[in-house]
Every structure is written in structure tokens, then in C-alpha cells.
Protein backbone atom coordinates (compact mmCIF):
# COMPACT_ATOMS: atom_id res chain seq x y z
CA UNK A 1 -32.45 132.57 -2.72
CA UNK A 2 -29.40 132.80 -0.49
CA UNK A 3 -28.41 128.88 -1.40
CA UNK A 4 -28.34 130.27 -4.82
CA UNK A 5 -26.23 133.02 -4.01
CA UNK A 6 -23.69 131.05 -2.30
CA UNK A 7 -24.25 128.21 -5.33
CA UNK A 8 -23.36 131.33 -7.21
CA UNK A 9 -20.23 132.28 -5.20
CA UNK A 10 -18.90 128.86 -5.39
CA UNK A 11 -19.19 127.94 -8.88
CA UNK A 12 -16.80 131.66 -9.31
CA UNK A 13 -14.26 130.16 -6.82
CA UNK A 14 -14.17 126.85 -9.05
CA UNK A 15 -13.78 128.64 -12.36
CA UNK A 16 -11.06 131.06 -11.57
CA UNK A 17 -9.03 128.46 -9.76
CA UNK A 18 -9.39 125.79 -11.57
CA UNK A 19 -8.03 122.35 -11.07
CA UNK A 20 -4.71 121.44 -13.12
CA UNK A 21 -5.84 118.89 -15.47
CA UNK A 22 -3.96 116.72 -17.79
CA UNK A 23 -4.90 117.13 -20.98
CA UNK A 24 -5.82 120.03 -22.83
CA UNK A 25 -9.11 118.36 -24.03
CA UNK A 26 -9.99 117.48 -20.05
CA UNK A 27 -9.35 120.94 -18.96
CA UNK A 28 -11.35 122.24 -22.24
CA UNK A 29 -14.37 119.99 -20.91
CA UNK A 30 -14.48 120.85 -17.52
CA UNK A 31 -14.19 124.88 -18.00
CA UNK A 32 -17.53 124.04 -20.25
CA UNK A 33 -19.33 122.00 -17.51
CA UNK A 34 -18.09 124.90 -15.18
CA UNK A 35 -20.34 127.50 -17.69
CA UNK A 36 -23.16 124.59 -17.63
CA UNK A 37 -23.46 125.06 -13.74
CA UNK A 38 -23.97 128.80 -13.83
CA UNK A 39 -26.34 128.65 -16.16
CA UNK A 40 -28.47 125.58 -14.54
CA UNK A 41 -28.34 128.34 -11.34
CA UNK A 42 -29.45 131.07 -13.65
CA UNK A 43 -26.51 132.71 -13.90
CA UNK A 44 -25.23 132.18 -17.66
CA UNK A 45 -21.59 133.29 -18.72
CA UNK A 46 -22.16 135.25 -21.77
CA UNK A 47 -19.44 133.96 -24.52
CA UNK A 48 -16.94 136.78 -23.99
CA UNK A 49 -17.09 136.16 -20.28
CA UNK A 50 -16.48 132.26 -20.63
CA UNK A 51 -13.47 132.67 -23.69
CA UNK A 52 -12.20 135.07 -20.93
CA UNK A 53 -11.88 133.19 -18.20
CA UNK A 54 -10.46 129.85 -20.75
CA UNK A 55 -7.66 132.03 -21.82
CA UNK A 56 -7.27 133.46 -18.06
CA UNK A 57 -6.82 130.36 -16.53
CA UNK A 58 -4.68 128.05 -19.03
CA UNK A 59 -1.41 126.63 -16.95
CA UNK A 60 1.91 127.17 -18.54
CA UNK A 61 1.52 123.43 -19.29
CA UNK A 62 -0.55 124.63 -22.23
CA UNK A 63 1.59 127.56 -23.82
CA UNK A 64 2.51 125.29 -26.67
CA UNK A 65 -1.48 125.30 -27.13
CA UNK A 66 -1.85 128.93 -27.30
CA UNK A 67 -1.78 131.37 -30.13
CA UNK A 68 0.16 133.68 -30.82
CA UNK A 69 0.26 136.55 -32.79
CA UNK A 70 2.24 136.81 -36.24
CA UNK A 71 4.03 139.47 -37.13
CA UNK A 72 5.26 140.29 -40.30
């Protein structure tokens, strides 16, 4: 139970520092494997949760990437 727990702790390091990838795509992929782990430790990332942390964590290397808002 405690290996979990600090399985747990880990894997919430890793996904709110994640590493600066190059490609939109890669860093896309690897935020998904991120959401696989918790949930192969029984800890699932509910969808809000995991769009969250996507949008949280995005570089400014990726602003072109991002929506924004249109105003009339």
C-alpha cells in the first residue's frame, strides 16, 4: 500500500512538471500515458482533471496552439 502511495506521489510530480517536448503531438502523447499510469495504480484522472492539467502545463512554445476566445 505505501509503494502505491509513493507510485501515486510520483506520477503527480511527473504530470505537473512535465518534460518540454518537441512537438505538440509528443507532448499530447505523453500527458495521456501520464493519465494511463494513474489509472494502472488505481488512481484515474477524471476528464476535467486531465484537460486541466493539459491546458496547465502547455509551454509558451505552444501558444500558437492554443485557443483563444473570439470576441465580437
Amino acid at each position: 500500500m505505501s509503494h502505491t502511495r509513493a507510485v501515486i506521489k510520483k506520477l503527480k510530480v511527473q504530470l505537473k512538471n512535465p518534460k518540454k517536448d518537441r512537438t505538440l503531438s509528443t507532448y499530447l502523447f505523453n500527458r495521456k500515458k501520464d493519465v494511463d499510469n494513474f489509472s494502472s495504480v488505481g488512481a484515474p484522472i477524471y476528464a476535467n482533471k486531465h484537460i486541466e492539467v493539459i491546458l496547465d502545463c502547455l509551454v509558451d512554445e505552444y501558444n500558437p496552439y492554443m485557443v483563444r476566445p473570439v470576441y465580437s
